[in-house]
Protein backbone atom coordinates (compact mmCIF):
# COMPACT_ATOMS: atom_id res chain seq x y z
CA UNK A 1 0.00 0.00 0.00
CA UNK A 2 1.31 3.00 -1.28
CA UNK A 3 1.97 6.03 1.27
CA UNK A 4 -0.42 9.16 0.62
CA UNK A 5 0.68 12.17 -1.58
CA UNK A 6 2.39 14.98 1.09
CA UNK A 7 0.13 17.86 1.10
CA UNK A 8 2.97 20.55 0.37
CA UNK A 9 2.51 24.94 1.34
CA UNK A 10 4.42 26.68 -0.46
CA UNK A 11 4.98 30.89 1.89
CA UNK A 12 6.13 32.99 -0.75
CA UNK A 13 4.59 32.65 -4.09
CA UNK A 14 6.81 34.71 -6.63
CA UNK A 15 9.35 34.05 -8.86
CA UNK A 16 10.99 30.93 -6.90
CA UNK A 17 7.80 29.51 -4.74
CA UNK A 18 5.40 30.14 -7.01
CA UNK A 19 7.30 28.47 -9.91
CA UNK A 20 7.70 25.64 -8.36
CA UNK A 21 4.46 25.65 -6.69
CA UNK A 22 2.53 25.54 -9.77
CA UNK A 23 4.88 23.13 -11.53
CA UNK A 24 4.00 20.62 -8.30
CA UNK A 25 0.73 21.72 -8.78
CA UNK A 26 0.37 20.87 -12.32
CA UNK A 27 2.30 17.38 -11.74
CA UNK A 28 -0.80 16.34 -9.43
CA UNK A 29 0.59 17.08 -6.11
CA UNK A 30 -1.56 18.82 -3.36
CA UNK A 31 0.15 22.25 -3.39
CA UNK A 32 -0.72 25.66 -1.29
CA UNK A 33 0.54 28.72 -1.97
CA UNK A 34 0.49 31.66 0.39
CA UNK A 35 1.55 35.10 -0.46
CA UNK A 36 1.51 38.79 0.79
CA UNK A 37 0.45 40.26 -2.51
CA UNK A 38 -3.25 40.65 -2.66
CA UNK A 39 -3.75 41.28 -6.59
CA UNK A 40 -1.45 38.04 -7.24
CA UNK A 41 -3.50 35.62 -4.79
CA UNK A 42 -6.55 37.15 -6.57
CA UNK A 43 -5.47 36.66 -10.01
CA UNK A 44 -3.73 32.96 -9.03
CA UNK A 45 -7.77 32.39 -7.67
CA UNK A 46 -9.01 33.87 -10.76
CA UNK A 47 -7.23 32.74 -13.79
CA UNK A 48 -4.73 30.34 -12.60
CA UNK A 49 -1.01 30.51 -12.54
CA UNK A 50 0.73 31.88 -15.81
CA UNK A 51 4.07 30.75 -16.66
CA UNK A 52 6.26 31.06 -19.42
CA UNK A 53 9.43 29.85 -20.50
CA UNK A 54 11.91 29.96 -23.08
CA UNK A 55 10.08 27.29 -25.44
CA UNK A 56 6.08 27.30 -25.91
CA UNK A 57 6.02 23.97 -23.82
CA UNK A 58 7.15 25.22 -21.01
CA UNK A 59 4.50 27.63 -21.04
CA UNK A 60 1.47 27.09 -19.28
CA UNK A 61 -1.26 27.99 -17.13
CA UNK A 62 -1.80 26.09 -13.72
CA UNK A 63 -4.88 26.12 -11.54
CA UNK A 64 -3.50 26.18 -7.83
CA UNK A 65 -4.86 26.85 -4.24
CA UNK A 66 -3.66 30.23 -3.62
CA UNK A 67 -4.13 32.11 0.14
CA UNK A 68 -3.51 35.57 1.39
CA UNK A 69 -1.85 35.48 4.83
CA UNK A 70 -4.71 36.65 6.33
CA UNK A 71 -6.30 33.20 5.16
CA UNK A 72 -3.87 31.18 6.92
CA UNK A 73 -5.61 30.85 10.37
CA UNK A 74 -8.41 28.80 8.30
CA UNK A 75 -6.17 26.27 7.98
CA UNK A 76 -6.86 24.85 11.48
CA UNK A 77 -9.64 23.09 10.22
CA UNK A 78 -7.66 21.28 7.42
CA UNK A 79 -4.82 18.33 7.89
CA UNK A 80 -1.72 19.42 8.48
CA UNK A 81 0.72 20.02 5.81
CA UNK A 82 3.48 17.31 5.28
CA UNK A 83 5.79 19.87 3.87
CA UNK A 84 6.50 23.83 4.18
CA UNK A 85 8.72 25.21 2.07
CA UNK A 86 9.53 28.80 2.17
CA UNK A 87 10.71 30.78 -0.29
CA UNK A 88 10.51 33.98 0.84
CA UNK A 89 13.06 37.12 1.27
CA UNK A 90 15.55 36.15 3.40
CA UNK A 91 14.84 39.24 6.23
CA UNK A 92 11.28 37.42 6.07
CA UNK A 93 12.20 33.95 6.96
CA UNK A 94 11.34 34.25 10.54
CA UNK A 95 8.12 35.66 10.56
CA UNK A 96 7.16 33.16 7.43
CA UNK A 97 8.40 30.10 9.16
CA UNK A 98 6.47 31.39 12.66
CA UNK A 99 3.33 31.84 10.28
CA UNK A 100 2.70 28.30 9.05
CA UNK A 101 4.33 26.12 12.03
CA UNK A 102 1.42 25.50 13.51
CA UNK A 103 -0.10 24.02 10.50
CA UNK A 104 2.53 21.30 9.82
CA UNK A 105 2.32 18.11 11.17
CA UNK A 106 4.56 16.91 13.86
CA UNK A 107 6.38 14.49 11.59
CA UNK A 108 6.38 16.99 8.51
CA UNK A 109 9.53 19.28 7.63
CA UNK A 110 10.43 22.52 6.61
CA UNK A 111 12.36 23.61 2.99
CA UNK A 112 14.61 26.60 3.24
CA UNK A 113 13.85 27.82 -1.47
CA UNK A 114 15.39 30.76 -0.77
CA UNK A 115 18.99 33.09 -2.04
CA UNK A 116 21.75 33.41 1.03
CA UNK A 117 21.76 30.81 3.85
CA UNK A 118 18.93 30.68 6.33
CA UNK A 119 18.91 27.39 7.32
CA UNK A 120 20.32 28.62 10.90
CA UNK A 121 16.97 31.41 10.90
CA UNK A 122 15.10 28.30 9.83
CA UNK A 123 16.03 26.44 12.47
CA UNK A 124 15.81 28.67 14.85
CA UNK A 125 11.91 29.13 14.80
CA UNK A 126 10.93 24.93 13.56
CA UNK A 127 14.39 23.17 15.17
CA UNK A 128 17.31 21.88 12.95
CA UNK A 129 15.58 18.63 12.99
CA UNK A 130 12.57 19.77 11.18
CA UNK A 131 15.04 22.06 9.02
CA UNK A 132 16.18 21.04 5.37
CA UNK A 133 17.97 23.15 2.82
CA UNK A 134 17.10 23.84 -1.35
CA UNK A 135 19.42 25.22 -3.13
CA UNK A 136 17.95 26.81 -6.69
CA UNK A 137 20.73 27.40 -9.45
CA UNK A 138 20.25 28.94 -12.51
CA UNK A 139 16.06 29.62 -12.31
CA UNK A 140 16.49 32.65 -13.78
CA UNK A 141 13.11 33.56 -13.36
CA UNK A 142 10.67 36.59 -12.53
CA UNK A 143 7.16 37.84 -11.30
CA UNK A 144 6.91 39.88 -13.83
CA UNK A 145 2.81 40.73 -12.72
CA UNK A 146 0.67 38.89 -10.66
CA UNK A 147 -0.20 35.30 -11.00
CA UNK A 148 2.72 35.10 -14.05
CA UNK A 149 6.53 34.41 -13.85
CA UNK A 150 8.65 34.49 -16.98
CA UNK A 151 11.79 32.34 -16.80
CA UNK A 152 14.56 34.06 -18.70
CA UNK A 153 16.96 30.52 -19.09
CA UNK A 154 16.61 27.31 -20.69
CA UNK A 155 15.45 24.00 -18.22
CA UNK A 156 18.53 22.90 -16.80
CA UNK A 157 17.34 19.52 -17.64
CA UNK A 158 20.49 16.33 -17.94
CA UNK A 159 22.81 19.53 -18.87
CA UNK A 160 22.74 21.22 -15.12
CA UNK A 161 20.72 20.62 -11.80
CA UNK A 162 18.81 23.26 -10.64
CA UNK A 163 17.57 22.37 -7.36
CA UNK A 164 20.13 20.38 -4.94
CA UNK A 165 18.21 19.52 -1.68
CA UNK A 166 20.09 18.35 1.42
CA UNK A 167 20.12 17.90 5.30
CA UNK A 168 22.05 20.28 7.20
CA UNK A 169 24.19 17.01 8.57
CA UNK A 170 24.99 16.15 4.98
CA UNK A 171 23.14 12.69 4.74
CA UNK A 172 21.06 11.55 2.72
CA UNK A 173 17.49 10.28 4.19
CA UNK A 174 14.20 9.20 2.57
CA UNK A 175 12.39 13.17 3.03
CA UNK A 176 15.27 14.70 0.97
CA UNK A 177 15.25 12.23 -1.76
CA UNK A 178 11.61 12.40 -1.59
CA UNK A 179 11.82 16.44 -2.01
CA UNK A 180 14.11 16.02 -4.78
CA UNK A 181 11.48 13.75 -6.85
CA UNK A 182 8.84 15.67 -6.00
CA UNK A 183 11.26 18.84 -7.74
CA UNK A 184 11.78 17.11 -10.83
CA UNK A 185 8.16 18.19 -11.74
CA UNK A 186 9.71 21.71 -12.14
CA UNK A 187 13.42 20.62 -13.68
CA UNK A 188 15.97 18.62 -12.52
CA UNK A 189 16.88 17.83 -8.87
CA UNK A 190 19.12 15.81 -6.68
CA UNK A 191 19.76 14.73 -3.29
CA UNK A 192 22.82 16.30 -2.10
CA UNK A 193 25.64 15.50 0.81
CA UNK A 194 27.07 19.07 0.51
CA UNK A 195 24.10 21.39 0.98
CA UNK A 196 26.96 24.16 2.68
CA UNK A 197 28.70 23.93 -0.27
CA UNK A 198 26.10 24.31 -2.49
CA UNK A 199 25.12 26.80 -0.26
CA UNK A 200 27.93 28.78 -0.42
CA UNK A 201 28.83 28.81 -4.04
CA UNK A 202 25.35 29.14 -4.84
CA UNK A 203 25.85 32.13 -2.44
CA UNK A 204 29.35 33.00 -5.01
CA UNK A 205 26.84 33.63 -7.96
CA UNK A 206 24.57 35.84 -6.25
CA UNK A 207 26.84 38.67 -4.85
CA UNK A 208 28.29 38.42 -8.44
CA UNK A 209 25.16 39.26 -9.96
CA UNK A 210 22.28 40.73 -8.03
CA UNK A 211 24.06 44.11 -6.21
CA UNK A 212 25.63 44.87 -8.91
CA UNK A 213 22.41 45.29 -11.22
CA UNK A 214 20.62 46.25 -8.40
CA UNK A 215 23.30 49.73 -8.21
CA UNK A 216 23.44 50.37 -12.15
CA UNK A 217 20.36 49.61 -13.87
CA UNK A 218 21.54 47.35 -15.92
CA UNK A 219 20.17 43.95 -16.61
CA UNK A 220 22.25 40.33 -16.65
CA UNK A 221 23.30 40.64 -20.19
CA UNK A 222 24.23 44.55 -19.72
CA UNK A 223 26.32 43.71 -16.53
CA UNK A 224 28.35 40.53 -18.31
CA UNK A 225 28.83 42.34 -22.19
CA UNK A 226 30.52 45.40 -20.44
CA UNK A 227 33.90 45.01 -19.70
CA UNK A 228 33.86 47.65 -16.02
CA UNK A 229 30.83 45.71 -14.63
CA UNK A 230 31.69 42.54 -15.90
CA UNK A 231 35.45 43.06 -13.87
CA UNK A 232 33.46 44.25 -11.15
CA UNK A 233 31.38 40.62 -11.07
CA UNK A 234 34.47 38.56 -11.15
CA UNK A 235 36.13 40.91 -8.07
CA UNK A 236 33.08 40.09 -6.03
CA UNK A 237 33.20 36.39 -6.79
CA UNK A 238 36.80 36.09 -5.99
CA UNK A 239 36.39 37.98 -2.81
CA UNK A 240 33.41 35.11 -2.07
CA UNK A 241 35.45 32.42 -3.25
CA UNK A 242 38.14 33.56 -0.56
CA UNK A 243 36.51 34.03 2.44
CA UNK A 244 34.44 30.31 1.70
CA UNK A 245 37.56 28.96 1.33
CA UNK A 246 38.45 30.17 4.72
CA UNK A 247 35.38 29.34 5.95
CA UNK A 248 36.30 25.07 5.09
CA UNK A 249 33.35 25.17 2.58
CA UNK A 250 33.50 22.77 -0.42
CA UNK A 251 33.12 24.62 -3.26
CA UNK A 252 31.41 23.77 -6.80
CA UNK A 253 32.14 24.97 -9.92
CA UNK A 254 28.97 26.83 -10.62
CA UNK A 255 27.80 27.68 -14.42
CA UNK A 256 30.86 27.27 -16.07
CA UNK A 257 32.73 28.74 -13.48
CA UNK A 258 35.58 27.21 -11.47
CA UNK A 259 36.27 28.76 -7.94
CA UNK A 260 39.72 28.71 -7.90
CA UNK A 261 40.33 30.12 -11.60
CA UNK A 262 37.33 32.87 -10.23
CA UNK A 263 39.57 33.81 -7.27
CA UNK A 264 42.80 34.58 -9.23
CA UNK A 265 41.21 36.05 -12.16
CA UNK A 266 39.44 38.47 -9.15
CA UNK A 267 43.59 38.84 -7.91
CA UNK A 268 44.81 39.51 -11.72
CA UNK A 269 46.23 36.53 -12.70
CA UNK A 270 45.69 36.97 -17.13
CA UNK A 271 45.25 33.81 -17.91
CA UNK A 272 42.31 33.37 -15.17
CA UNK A 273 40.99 36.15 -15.89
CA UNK A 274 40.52 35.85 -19.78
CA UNK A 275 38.89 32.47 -18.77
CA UNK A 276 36.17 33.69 -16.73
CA UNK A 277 35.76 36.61 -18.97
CA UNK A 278 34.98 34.25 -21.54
CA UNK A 279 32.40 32.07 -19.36
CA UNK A 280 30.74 35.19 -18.68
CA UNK A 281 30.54 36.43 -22.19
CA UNK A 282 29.08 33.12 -23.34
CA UNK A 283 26.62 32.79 -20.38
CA UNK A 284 25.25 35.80 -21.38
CA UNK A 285 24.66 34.43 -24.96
CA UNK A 286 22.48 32.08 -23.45
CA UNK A 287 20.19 34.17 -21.61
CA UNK A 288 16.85 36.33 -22.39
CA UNK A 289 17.48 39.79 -23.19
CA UNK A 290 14.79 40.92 -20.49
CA UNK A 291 16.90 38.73 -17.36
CA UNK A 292 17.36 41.01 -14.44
CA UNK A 293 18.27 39.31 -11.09
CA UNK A 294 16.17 39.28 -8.32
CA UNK A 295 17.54 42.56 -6.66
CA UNK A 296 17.32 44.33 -9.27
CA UNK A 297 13.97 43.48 -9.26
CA UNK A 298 13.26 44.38 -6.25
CA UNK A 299 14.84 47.55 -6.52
CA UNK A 300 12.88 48.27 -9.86
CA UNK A 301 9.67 47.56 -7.93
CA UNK A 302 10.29 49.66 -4.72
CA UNK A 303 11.27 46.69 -2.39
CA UNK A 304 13.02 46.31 0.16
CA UNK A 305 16.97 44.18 -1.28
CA UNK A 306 18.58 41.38 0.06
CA UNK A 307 22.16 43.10 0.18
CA UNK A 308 22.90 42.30 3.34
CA UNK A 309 22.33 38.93 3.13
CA UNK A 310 24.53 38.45 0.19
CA UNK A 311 27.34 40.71 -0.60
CA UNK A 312 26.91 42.31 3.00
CA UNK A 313 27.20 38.65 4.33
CA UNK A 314 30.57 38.21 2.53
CA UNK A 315 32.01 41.13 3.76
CA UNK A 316 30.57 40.51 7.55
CA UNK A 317 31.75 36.90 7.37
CA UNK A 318 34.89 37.55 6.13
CA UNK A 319 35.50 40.26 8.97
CA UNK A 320 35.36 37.27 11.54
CA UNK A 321 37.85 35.67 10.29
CA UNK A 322 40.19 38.08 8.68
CA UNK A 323 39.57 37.44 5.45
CA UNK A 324 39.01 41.22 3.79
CA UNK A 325 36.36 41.74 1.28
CA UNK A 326 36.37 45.37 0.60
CA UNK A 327 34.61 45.38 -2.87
CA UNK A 328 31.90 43.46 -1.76
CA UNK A 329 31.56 45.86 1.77
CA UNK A 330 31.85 48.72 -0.68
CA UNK A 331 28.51 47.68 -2.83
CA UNK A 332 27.01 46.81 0.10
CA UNK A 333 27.23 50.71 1.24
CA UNK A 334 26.47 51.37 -2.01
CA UNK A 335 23.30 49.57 -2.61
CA UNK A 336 21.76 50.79 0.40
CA UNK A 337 22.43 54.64 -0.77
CA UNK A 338 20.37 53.27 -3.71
CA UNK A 339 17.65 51.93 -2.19
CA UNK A 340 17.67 54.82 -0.10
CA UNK A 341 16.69 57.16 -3.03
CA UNK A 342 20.31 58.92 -2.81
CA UNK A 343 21.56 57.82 -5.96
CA UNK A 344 19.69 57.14 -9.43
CA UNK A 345 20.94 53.29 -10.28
CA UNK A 346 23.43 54.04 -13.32
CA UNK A 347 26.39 52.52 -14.47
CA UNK A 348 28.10 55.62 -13.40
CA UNK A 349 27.97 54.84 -10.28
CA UNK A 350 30.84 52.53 -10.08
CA UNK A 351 32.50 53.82 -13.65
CA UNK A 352 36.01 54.59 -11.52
CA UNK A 353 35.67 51.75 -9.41
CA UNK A 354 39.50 50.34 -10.07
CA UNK A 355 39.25 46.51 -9.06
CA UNK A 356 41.33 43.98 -11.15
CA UNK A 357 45.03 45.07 -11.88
């Protein structure tokens, strides 16, 4: 006899939840999202959940249970959810993991889908035992209105796994091999024994990429085919790849990208250098025109940025151990002038920044 089908919530409903949400959804699984957007739960109710992709199969439109928090108390009349992921801001994870605990069942776990590393926040509100980590790499994908996300990147499919789900002891048990099947409804998945890792250089990509868009405007391709910004990138890697290196992390290559040829090309060895330049030319080849990362997003829309949980978290981590990262402290500062409404994002804004050489 064949155990029932997890009944799966899914706090946070945008680019990353809601993908994979639907995708769950559409697969047959019993999926909830919950979301703090009121015209997106309406339009999810409404007319289902729009997604497209960079093929016309991948688009499609998937009716899903959709709640605004303020529906969440009803769900003390329902059973318990087997599974909560959340996939929301990282400043929100608290609050979002204090929100639906009560509705999970005593033997169900909690899914950190989210950029930086919160497993600890996590963990902190459900227990580390209840606590389980998903990496997403390479999504590329955006809420571009409500109730619709446009991904921006081929599936990752045989060629590269997008989500790697593992236990924050680095075994592998039955609930994270059953996460990662359940995942391959969206695109591939695996189990993993190195979720810090993955973590971590997952963690490498991000300060790369979302700051510095979030500062000049500009979106993925802009940042990459310019040769300032795209020198810029590789200094902030190589200042990540250092301090996780420090750290004892085990490092991936991630997208092409090796750490250790990252972390000299970011110190100005040539031949390094000209290597990742070249990954990062030809990445951009295979991305959407319209890609922005999700800070830049968020700055476009108003919102609040995760800066401090990803290049700030380099620089503050590396601090602790006296590993310097200076460029990544000084887009920190920068981003936050931003948000502030002091600056105008504009590649001018770090045209004299002098960072390789």
């Amino acid at each position: 006899m064949s155990s029932p089908a997890p009944r799966i919530a899914f706090v946070g409903a945008g680019a990353i939840g809601g993908y994979a949400g639907a995708l769950l959804a559409r697969a047959g699984n019993d999926v909830t999202l919950v979301d703090g957007w009121p015209e997106h739960v309406e339009k999810i109710r409404r007319d289902g959940f729009a997604i497209d992709g960079m093929t016309p199969e991948e688009s499609v439109v998937v009716p899903v249970r959709a709640l605004h928090i303020c529906d969440v108390p009803q769900l003390s009349k329902e059973q318990p959810f087997d599974i909560a992921v959340i996939a929301m801001k990282s400043y929100d994870t608290e609050w979002a993991a204090h929100l639906i605990k009560p509705y999970v069942a005593p033997g169900g776990y909690f899914v950190s889908m989210q950029n930086s590393i919160n497993e600890e926040r996590l963990a902190g509100v459900v227990g580390w035992g209840k606590t389980v980590g998903c990496c997403v790499s390479l999504l590329a994908a955006e809420l571009d209105g409500p109730g619709h996300v446009q991904r921006h990147i081929h599936l990752g499919g045989e060629k590269h796994t997008v989500y790697r789900i593992g236990e924050v002891h680095g075994r592998i048990t039955p609930r994270v091999e059953q996460f990662a099947a359940l995942m391959r409804a969206a695109d591939s998945a695996k189990a993993t024994t190195n979720l810090w890792g993955e973590r971590w250089s997952k963690l490498i990509i991000n300060v790369m990429r979302n700051g510095l868009c979030a500062a000049t405007g500009l979106g993925g391709n802009g940042r990459d085919l310019a040769q300032q910004t795209r020198r810029i990138s590789i200094k902030l890697g190589s200042e990540a790849v250092r301090v996780g290196q420090a750290l004892g992390y085990s490092i991936s290559p991630q997208q092409g990208l090796e750490p250790e040829t990252l972390a000299l090309a970011g110190e100005g060895n040539g031949d390094a250098l000209a290597e990742i330049e070249n990954v990062l030319i030809e990445l951009a080849g295979r991305r959407g025109d319209g890609q922005r990362p999700s800070m830049a997003q968020d700055m476009h829309k108003g919102r609040r940025t995760e800066i401090d949980y990803l290049n700030g978290m380099i620089a503050a981590e590396g601090a602790k151990i006296g590993v310097q990262a200076p460029v990544n402290a000084r887009l920190t500062e920068l981003v936050g002038r931003v948000e502030r409404g002091e600056f105008t994002p504009s590649p001018g804004l770090v045209a004299d920044w002098k960072v390789i050489g």
